[in-house]
N, C-alpha and C. Protein backbone atom coordinates (compact mmCIF):
# COMPACT_ATOMS: atom_id res chain seq x y z
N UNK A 1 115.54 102.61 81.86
CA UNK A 1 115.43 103.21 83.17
C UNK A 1 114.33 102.49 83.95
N UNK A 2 114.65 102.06 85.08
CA UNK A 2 113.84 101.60 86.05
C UNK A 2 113.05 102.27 86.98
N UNK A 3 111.66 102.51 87.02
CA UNK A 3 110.80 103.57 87.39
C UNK A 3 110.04 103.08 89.26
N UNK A 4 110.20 101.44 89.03
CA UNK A 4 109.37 101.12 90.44
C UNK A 4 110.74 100.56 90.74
N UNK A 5 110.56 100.56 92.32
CA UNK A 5 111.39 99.49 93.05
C UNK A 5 111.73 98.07 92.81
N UNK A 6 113.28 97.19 92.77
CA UNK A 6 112.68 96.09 92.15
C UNK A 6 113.10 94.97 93.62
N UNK A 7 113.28 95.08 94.75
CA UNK A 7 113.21 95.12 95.79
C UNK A 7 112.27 94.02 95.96
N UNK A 8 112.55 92.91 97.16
CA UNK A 8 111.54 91.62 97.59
C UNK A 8 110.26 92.30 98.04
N UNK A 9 110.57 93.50 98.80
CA UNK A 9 109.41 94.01 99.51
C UNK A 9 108.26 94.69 98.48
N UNK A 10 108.78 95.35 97.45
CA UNK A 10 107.89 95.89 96.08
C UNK A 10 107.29 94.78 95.90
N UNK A 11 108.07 93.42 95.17
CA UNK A 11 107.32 92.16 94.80
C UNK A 11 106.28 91.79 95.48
N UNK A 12 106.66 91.77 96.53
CA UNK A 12 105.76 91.62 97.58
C UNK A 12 104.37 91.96 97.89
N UNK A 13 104.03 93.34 97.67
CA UNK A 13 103.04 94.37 97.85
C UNK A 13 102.43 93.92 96.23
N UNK A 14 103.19 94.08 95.21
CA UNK A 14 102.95 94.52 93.86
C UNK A 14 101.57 92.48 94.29
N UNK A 15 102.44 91.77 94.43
CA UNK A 15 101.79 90.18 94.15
C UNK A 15 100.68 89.84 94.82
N UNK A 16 100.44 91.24 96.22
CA UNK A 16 99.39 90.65 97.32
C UNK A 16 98.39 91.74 96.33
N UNK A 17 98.69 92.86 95.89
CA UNK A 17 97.44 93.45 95.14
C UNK A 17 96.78 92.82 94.08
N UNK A 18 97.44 92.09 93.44
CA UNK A 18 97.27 91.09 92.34
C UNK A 18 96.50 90.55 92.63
N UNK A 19 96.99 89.49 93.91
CA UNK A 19 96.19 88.25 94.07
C UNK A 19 94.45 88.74 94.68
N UNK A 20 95.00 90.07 95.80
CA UNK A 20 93.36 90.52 96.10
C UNK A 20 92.39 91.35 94.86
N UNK A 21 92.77 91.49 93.90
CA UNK A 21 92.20 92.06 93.20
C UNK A 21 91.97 91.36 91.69
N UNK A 22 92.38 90.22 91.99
CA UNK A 22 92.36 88.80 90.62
C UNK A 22 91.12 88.74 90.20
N UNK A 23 90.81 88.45 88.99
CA UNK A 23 89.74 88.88 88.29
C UNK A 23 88.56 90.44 88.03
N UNK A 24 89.21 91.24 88.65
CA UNK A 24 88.72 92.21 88.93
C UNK A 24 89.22 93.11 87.85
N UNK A 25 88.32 93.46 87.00
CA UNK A 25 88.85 94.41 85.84
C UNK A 25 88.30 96.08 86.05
N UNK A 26 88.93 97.22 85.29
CA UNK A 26 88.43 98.85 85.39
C UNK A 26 87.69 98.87 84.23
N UNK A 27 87.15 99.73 84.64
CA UNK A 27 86.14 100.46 83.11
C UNK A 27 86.58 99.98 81.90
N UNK A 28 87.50 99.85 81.60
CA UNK A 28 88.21 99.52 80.22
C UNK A 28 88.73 97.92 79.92
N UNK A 29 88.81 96.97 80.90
CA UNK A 29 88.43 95.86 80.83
C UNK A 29 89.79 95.73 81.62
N UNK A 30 90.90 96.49 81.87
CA UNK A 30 92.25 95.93 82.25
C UNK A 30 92.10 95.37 83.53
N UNK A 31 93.35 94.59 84.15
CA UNK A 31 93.03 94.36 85.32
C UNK A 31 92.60 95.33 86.94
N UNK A 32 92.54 95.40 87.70
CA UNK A 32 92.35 96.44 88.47
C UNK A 32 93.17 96.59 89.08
N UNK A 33 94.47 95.83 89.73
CA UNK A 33 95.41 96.17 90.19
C UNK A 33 96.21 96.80 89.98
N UNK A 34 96.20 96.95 88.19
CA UNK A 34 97.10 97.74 87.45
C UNK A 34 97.37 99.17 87.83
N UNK A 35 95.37 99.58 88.19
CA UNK A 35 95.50 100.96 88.55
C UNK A 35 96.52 101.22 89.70
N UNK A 36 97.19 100.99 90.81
CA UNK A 36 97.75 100.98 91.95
C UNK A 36 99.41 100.82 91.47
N UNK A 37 99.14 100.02 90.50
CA UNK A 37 100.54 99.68 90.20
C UNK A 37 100.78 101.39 89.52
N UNK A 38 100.29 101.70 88.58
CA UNK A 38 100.22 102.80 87.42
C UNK A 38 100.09 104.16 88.64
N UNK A 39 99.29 104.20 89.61
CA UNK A 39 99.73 105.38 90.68
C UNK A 39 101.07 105.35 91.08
N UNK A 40 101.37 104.41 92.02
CA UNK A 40 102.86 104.53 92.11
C UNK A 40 103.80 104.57 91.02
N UNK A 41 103.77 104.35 89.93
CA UNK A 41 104.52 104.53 88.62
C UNK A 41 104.46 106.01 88.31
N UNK A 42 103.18 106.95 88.69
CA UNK A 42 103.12 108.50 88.36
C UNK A 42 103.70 109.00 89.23
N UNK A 43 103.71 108.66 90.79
CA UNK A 43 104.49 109.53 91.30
C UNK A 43 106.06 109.19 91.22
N UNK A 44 106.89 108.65 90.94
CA UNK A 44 107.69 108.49 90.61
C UNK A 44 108.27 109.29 89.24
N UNK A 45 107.47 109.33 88.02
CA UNK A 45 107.67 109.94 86.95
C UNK A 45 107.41 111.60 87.67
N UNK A 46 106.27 112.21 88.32
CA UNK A 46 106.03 112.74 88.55
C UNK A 46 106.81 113.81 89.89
N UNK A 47 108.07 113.26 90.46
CA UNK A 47 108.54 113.74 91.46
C UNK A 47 109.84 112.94 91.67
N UNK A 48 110.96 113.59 92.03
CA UNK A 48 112.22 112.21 91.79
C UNK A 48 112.72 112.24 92.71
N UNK A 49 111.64 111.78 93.87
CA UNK A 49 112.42 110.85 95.01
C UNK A 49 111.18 110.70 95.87
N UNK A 50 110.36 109.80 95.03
CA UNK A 50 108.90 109.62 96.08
C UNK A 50 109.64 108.60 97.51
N UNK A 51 108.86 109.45 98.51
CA UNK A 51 109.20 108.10 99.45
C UNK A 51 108.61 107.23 99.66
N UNK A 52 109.39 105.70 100.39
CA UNK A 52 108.87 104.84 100.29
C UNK A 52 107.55 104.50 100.86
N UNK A 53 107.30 104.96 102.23
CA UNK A 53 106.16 105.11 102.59
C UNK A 53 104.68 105.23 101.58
N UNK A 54 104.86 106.89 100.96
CA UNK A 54 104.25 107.11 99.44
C UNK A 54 103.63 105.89 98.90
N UNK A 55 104.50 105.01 98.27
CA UNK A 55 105.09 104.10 97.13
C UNK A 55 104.08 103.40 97.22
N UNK A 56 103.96 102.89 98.97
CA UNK A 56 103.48 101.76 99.81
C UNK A 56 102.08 101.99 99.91
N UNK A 57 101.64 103.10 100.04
CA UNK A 57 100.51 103.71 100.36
C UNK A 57 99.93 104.17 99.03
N UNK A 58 100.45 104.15 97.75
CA UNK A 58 99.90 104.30 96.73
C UNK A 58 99.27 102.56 96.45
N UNK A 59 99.94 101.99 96.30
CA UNK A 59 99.91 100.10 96.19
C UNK A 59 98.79 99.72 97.22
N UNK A 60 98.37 100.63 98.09
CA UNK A 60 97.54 100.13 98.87
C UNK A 60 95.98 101.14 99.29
N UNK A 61 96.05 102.14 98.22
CA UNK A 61 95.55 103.17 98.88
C UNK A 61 94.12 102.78 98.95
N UNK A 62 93.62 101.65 98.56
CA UNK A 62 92.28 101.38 99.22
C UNK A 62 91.90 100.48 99.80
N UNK A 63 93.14 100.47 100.75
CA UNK A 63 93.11 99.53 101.89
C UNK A 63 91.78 99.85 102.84
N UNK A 64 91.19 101.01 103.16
CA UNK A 64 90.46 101.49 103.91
C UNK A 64 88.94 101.67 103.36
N UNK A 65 88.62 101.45 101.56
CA UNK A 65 87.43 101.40 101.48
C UNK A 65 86.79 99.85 101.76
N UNK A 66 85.40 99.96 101.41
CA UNK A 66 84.84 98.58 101.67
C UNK A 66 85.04 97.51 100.77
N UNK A 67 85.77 96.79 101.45
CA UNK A 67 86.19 95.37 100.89
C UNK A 67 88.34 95.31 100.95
N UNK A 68 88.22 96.65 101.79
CA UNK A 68 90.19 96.81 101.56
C UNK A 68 90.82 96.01 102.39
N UNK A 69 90.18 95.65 103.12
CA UNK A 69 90.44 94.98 104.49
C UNK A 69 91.05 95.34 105.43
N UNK A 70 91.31 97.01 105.58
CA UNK A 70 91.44 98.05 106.51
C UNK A 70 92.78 98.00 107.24
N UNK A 71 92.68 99.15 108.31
CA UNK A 71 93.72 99.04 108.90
C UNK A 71 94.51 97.28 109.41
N UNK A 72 93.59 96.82 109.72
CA UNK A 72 94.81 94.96 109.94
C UNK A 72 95.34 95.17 108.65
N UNK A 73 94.91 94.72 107.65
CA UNK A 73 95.10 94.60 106.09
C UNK A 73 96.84 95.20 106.28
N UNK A 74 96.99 96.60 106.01
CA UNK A 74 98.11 97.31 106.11
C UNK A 74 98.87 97.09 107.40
N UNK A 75 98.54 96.68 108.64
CA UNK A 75 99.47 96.75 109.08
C UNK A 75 100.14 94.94 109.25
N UNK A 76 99.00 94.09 109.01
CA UNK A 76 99.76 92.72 108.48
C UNK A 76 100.65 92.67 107.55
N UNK A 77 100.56 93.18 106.91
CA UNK A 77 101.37 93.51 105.38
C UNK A 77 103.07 94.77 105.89
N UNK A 78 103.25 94.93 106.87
CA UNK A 78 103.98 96.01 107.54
C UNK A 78 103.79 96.81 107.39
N UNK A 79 102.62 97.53 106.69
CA UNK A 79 102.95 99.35 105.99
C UNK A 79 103.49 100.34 107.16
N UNK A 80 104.28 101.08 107.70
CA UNK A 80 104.38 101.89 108.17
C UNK A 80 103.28 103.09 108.80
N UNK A 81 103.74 103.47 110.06
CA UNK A 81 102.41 104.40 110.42
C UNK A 81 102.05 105.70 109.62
N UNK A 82 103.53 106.00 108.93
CA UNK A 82 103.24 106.96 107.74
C UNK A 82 102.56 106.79 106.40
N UNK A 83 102.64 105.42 106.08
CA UNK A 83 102.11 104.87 104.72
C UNK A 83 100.38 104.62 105.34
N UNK A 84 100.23 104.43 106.64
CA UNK A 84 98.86 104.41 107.21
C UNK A 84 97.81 105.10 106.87
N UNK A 85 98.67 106.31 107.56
CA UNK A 85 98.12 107.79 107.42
C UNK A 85 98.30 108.17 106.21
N UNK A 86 98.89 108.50 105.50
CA UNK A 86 98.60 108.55 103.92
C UNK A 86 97.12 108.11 103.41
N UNK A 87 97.36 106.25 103.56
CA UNK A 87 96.18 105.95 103.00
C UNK A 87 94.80 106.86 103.34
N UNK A 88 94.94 106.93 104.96
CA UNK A 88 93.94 107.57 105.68
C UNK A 88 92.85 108.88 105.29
N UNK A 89 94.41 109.58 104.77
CA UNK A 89 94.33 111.08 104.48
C UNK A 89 93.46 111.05 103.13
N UNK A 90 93.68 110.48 102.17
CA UNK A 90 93.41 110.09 101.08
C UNK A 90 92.26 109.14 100.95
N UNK A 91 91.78 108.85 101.79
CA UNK A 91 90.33 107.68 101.81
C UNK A 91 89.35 108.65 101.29
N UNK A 92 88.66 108.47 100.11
CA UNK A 92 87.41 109.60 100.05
C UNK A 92 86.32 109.53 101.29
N UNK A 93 85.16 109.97 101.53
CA UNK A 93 83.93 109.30 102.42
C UNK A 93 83.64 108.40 101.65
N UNK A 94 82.97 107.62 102.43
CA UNK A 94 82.17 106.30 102.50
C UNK A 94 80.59 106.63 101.71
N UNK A 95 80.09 107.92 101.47
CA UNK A 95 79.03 107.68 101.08
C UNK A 95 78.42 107.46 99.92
N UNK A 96 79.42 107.15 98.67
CA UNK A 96 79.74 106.71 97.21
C UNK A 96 80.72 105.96 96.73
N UNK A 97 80.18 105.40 96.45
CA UNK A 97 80.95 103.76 95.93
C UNK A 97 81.58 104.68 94.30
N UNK A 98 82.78 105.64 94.46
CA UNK A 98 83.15 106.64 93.69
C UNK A 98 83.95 105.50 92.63
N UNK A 99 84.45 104.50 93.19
CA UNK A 99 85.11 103.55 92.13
C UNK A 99 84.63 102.42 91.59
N UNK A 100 83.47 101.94 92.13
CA UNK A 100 83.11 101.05 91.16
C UNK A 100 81.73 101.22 90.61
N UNK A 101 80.72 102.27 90.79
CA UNK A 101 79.56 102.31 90.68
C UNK A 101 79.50 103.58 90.18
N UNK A 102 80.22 104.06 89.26
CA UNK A 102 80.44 105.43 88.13
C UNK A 102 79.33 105.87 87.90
N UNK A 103 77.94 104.98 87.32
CA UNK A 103 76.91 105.50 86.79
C UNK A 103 75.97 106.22 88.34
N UNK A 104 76.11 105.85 88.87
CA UNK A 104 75.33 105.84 90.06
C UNK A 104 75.83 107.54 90.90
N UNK A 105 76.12 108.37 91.05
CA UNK A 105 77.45 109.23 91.08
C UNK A 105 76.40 110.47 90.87
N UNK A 106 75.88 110.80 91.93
CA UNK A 106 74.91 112.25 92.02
C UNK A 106 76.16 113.76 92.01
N UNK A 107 75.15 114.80 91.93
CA UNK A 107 76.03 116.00 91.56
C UNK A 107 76.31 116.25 93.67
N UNK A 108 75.31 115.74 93.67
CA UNK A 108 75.96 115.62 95.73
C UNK A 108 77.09 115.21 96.41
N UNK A 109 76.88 113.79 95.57
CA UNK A 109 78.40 112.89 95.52
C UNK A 109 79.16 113.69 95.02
N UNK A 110 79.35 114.66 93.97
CA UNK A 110 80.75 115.13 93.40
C UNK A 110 81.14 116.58 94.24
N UNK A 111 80.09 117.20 94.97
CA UNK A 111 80.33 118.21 95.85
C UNK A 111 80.84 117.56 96.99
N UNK A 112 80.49 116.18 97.88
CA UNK A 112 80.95 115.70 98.68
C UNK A 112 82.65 115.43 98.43
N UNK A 113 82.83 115.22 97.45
CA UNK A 113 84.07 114.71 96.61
C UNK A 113 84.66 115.66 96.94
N UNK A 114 84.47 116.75 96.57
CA UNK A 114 85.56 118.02 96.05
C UNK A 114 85.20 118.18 97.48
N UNK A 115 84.63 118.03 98.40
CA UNK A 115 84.80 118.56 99.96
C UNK A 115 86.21 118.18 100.43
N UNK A 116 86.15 116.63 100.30
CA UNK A 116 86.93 115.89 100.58
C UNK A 116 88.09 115.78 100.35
N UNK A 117 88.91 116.42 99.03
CA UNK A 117 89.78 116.96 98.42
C UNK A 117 90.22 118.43 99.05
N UNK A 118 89.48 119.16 98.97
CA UNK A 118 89.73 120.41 99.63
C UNK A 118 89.88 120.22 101.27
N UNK A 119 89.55 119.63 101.96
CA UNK A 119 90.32 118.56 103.31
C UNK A 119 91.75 118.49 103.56
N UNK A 120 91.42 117.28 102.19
CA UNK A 120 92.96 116.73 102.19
C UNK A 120 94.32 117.61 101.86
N UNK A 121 93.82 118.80 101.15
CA UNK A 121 94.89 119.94 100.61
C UNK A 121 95.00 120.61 101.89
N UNK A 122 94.00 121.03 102.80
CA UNK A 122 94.08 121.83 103.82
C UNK A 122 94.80 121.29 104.88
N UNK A 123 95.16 120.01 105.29
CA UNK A 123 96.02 118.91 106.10
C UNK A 123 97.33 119.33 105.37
N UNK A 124 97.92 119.85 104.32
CA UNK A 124 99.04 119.68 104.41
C UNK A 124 99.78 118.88 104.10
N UNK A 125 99.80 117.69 104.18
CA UNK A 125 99.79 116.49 103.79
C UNK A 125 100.39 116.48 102.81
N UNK A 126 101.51 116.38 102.26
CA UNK A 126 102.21 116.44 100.69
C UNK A 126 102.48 115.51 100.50
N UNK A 127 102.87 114.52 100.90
CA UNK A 127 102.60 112.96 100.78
C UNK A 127 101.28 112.59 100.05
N UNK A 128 100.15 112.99 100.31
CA UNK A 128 99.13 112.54 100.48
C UNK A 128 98.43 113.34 99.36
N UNK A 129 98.46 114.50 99.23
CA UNK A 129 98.24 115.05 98.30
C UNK A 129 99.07 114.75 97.29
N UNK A 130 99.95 114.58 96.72
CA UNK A 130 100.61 114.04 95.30
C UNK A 130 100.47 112.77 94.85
N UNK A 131 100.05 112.31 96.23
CA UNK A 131 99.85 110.45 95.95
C UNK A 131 98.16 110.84 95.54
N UNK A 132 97.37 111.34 96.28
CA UNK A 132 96.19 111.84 95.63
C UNK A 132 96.43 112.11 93.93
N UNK A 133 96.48 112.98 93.98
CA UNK A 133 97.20 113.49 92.73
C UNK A 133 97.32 112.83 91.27
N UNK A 134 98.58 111.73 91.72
CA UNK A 134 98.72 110.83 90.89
C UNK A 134 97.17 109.63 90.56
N UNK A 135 96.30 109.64 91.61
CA UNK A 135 95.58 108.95 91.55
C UNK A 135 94.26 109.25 90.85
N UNK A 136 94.05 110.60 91.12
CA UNK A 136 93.16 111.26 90.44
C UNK A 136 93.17 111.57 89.09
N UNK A 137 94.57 111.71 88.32
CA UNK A 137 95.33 111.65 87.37
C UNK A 137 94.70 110.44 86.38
N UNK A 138 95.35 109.32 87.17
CA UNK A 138 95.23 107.72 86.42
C UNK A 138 93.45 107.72 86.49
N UNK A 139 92.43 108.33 87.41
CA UNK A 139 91.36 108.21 86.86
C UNK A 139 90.72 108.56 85.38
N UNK A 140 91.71 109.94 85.79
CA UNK A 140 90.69 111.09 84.51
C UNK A 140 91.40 110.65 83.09
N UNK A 141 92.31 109.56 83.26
CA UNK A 141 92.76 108.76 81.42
C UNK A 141 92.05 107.82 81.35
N UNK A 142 91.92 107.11 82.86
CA UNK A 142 90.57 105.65 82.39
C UNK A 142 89.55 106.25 81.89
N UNK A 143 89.03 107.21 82.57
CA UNK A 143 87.68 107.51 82.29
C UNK A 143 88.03 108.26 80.79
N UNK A 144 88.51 109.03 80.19
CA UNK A 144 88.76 109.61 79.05
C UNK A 144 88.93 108.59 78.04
N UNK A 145 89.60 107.32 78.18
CA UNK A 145 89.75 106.22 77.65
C UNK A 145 88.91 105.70 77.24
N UNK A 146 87.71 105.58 78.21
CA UNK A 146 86.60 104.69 77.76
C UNK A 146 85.45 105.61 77.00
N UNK A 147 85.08 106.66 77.35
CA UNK A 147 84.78 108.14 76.83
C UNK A 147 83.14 107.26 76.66
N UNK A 148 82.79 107.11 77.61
CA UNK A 148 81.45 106.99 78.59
C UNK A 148 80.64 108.17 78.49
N UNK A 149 79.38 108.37 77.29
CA UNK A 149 78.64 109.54 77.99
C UNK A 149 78.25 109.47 79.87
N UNK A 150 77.52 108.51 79.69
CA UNK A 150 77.68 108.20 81.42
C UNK A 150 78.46 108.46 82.34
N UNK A 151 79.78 108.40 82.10
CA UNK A 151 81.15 108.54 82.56
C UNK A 151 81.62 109.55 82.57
N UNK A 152 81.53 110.07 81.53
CA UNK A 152 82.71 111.09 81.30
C UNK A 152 82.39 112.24 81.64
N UNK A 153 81.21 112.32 81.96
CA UNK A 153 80.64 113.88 82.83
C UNK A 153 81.70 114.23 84.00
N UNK A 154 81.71 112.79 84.66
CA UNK A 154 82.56 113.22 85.94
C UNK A 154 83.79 113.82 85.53
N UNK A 155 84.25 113.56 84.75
CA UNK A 155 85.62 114.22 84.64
C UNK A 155 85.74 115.97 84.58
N UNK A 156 85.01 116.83 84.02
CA UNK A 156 85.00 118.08 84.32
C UNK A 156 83.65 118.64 85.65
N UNK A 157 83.46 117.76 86.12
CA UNK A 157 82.48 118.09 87.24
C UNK A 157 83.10 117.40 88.51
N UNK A 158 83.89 116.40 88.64
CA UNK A 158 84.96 116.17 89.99
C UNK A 158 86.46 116.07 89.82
N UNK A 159 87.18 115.16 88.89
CA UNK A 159 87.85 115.00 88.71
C UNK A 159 88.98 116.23 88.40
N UNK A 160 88.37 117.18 86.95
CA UNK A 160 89.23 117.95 87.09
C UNK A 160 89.59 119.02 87.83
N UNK A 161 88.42 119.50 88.55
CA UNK A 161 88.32 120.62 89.72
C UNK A 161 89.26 119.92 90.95
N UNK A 162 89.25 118.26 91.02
CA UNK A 162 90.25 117.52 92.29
C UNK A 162 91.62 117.90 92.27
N UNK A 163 91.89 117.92 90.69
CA UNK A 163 93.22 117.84 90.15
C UNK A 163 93.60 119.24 90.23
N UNK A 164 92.81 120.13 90.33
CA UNK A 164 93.17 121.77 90.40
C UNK A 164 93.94 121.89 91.84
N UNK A 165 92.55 121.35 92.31
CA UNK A 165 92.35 121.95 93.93
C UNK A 165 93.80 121.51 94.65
N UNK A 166 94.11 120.03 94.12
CA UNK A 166 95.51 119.20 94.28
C UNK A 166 96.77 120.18 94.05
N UNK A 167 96.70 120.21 92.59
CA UNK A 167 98.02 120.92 92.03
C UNK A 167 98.09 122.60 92.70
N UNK A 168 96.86 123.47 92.63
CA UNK A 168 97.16 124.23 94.10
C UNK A 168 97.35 124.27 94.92
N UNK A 169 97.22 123.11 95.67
CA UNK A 169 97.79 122.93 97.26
C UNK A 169 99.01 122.12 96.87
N UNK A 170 99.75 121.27 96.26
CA UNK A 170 100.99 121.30 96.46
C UNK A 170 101.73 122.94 96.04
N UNK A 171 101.32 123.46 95.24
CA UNK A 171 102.01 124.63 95.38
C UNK A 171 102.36 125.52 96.47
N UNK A 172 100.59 125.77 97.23
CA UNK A 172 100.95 125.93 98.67
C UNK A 172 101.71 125.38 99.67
N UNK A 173 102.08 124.41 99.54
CA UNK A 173 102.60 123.35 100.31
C UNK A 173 104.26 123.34 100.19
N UNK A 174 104.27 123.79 98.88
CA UNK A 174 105.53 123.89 98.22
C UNK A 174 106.06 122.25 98.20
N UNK A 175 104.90 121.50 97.58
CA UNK A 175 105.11 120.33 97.37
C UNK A 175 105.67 119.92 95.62
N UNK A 176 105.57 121.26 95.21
CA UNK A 176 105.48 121.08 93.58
C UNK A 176 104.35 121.00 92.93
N UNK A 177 104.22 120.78 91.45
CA UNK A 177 102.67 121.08 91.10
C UNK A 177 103.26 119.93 89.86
């Protein structure tokens, strides 16, 4: 069974994350693009008929932090104004470097976090929240993976309270859980 798109335009997206994210490994040494690839792979397992927009906006969802190369980035690349806003919805704040600087990660930062989450559930947004979702998901196995005293705090102090706050608001949403 075939789980991603196998489509020029998938190739496409799947080869430009690659190439911007080449040499760039996660906590666990894999590559980093993988993670993006492995979001859009959950919502798919996770819901059976993600749209494409979604898909697009999972493959890209940090188009908007520092170094994503922002809105041009996505819309050179065509993403749609829906796959935009997705990313948008889903951008954490800017005031923690939440993905690459783990150790660094105050109990401020993780209240800011869960602000930010509880936001994004309150928008409605079911797109955005499941693509969240899935993403928050693929964190809390890296991080469980590598099983980081350092690390692994976050996981029952942001992560899994994200994943609550998530899977209750698609319920509200009647997005599914």
């Amino acid at each position: 069974m075939q789980l991603e798109p196998v489509d020029d335009r998938w190739r496409e997206l799947v080869d430009e994350i690659s190439t911007r994210h080449s040499g760039i490994t996660d906590l666990n040494g894999r590559p980093w693009a993988e993670h993006f690839r492995r979001v859009a792979v959950r919502l798919c397992l996770r819901y059976p008929k993600p749209g494409r927009d979604q898909l697009e906006a999972a493959l890209l969802h940090d188009a908007l932090m520092s170094g994503g190369g922002g809105v041009d980035r996505m819309k050179a690349l065509a993403l749609s104004e829906a796959a935009i806003e997705i990313v948008r919805v889903t951008t954490p704040p800017s005031n923690a470097d939440y993905y690459r600087d783990y150790k660094a990660v105050t109990p401020e930062d993780d209240a800011g976090y869960l602000a930010y989450v509880s936001g994004l559930v309150e928008s409605g947004n079911v797109a955005g929240i499941q693509m969240k979702l899935a993403d928050v998901c693929d964190t809390i196995d890296q991080m469980r993976a590598l099983s980081d005293p350092a690390i692994i705090q976050q996981v029952p102090n942001r992560y899994e309270p994200s994943r609550t706050l998530l899977e209750d608001g698609l319920v509200r949403w009647g997005g599914s859980a």
